[in-house]
Protein backbone atom coordinates (compact mmCIF):
# COMPACT_ATOMS: atom_id res chain seq x y z
CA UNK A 1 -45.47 -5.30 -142.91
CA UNK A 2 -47.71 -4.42 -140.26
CA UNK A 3 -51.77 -3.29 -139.85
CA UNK A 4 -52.78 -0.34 -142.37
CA UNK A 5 -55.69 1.87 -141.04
CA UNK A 6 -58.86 2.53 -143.66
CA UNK A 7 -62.34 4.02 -143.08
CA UNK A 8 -64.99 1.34 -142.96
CA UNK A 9 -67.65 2.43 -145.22
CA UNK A 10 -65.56 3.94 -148.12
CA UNK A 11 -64.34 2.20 -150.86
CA UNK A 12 -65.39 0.09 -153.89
CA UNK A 13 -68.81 -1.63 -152.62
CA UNK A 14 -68.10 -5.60 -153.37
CA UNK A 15 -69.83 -7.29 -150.76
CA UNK A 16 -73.94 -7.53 -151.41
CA UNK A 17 -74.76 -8.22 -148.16
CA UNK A 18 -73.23 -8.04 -144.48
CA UNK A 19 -74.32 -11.35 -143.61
CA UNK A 20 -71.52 -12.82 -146.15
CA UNK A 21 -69.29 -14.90 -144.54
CA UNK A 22 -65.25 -14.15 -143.37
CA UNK A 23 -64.51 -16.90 -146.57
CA UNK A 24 -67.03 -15.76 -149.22
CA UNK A 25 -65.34 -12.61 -148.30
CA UNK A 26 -61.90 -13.27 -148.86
CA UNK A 27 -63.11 -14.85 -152.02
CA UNK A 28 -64.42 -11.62 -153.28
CA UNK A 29 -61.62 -9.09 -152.48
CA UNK A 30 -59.08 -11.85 -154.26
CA UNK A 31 -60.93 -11.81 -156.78
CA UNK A 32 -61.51 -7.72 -156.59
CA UNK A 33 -57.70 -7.55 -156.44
CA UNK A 34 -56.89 -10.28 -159.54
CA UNK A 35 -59.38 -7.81 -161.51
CA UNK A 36 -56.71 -4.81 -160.85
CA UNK A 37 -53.93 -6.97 -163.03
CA UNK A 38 -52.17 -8.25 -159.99
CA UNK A 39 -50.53 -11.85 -159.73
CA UNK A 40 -52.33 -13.11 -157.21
CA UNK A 41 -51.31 -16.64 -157.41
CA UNK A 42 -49.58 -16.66 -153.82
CA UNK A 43 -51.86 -13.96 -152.46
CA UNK A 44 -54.20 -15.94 -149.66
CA UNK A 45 -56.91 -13.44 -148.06
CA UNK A 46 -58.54 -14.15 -144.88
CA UNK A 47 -61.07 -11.80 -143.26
CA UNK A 48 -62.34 -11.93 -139.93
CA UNK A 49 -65.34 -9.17 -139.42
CA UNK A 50 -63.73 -5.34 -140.24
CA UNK A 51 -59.47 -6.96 -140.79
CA UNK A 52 -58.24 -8.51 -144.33
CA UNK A 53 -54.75 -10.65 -143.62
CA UNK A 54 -52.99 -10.58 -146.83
CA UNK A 55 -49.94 -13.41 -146.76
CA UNK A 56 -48.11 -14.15 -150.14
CA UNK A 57 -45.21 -13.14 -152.33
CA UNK A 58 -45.17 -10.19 -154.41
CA UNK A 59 -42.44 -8.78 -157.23
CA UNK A 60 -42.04 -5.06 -155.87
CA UNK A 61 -42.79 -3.04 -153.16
CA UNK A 62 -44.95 -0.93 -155.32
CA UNK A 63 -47.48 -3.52 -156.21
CA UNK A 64 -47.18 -4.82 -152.73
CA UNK A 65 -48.76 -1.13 -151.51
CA UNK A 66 -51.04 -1.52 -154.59
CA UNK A 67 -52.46 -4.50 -153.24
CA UNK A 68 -53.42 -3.27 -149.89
CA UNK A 69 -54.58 -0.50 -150.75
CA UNK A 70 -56.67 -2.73 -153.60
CA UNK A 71 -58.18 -4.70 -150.22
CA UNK A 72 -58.19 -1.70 -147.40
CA UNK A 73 -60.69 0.40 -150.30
CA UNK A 74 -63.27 -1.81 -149.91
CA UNK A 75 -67.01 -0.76 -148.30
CA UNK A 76 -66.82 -3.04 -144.97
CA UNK A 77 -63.36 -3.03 -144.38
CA UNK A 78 -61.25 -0.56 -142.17
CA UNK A 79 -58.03 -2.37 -141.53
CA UNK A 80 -55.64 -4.58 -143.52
CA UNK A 81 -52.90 -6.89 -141.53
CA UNK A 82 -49.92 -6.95 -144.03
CA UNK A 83 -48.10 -9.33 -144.06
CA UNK A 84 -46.86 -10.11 -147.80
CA UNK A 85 -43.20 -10.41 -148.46
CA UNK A 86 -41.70 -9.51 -151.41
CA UNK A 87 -40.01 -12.21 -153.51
CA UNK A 88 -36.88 -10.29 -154.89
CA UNK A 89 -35.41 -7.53 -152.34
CA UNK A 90 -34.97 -4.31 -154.16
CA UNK A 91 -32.21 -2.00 -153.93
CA UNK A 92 -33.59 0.18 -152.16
CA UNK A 93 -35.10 -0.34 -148.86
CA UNK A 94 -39.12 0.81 -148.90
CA UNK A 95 -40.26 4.27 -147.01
CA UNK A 96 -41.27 4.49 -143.90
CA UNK A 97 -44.55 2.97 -143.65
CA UNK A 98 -46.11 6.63 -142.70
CA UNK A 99 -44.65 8.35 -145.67
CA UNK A 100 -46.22 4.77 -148.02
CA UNK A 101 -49.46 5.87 -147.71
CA UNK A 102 -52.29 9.19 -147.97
CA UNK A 103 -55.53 9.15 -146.73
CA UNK A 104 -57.58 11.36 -148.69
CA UNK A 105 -59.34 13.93 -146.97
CA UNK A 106 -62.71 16.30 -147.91
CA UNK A 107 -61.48 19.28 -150.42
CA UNK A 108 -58.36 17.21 -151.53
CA UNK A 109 -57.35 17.03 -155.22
CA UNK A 110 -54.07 14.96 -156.45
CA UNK A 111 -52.51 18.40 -156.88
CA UNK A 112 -52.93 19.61 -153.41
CA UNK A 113 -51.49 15.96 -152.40
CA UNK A 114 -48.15 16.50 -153.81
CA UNK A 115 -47.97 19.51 -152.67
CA UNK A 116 -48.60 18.43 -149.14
CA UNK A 117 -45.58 15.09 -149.83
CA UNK A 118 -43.59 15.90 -152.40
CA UNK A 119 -43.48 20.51 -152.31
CA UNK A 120 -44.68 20.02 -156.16
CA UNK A 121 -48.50 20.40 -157.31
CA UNK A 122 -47.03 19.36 -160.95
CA UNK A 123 -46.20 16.28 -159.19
CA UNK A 124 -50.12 14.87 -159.25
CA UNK A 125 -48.91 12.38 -161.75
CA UNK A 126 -46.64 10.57 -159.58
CA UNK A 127 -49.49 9.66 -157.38
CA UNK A 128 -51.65 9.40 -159.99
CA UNK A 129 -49.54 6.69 -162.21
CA UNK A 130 -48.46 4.84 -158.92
CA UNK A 131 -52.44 4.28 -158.30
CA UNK A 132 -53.42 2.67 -161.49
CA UNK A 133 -55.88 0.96 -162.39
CA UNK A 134 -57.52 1.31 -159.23
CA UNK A 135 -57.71 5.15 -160.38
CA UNK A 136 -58.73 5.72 -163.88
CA UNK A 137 -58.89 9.70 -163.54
CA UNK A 138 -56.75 11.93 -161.57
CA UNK A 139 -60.08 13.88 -160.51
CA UNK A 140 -61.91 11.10 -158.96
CA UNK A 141 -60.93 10.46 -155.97
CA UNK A 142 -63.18 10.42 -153.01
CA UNK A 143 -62.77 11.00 -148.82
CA UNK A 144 -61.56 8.17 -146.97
CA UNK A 145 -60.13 6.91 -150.25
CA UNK A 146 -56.44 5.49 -149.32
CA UNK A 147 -53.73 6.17 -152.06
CA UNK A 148 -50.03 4.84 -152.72
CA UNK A 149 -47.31 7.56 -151.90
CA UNK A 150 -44.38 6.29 -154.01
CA UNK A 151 -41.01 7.63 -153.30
CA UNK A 152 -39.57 10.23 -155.61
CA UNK A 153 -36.19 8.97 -157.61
C-alpha cells in the first residue's frame, strides 16, 4: 500500500476534456481498468485533480500491481494512493515496493530492463507476460510508461 509516483501527461489518453469532473473521472479509469480483464467488482476509484485512490479487494498481488499501474498510465494522472488489500494472503510476502515497479525511461527496450532488474536480457518476457494486456507487444513501450516488476521464482 502506499502512493505510486507516474508522469502526468503519459499514458493511455481516456479523459476528453480537463474540465471532467473528480467522479466522471473515476468512472472512466474503472471502467479503463474493467476493459484490462480485471474483477473490479470491489474496486471503488476516487480522483481528486492529478491522485486516483484505489480501495477494494483483489486475488493476488500481481493483479493488484496490474491495477495501478492500469490507473497511474493514464494522460492526467501522476500519482495513485494504493490502498487495495488483497483478499487471500499469499505465501510469499510481496517485494519491496521499489523493486514492484520500473519507470520506463527514453532509449529503454524490455531487454535492457531485465538486464538492469533481473542480470538477464533473455528475461524481457517476464516483464513482458506480467504486463498483459495493458502491453500487447514487447516493443511498444513508451517514456514515462510505468511497468510491473514481478519477482523471479
Amino acid at each position: 500500500m502506499g502512493l505510486v509516483s507516474f508522469i502526468k501527461n503519459a499514458g493511455d489518453k481516456i479523459f476528453k476534456s480537463e474540465e471532467k469532473r473528480e467522479q466522471e473521472k473515476a468512472a472512466l479509469i474503472l471502467s479503463h481498468i474493467k476493459k484490462f480483464g480485471f474483477d473490479t467488482s470491489t474496486i471503488k476509484v476516487a480522483v481528486d485533480d492529478e491522485t486516483v485512490t484505489l480501495t477494494g479487494e483483489v486475488d493476488s498481488y500481481l493483479n493488484k500491481n496490474k491495477i495501478i499501474v492500469t490507473a497511474g498510465n493514464v494522460n492526467g494522472i501522476s500519482k495513485v494512493d494504493d490502498r487495495m488489500t488483497v483478499k487471500i494472503p499469499e505465501p510469499v510476502a510481496p517485494p519491496a515496493p521499489e523493486k514492484q515497479f520500473y519507470t520506463v525511461k527514453k532509449g529503454d527496450y524490455l531487454s535492457k530492463i531485465a538486464k538492469e532488474v533481473y542480470g538477464n536480457a533473455n528475461k524481457y518476457n517476464i516483464i513482458f507476460e506480467a504486463n498483459k494486456p495493458m502491453l500487447k507487444d514487447p516493443n511498444l513501450i513508451y517514456p514515462g510508461q510505468v511497468l510491473v516488476i514481478p519477482p523471479l521464482d
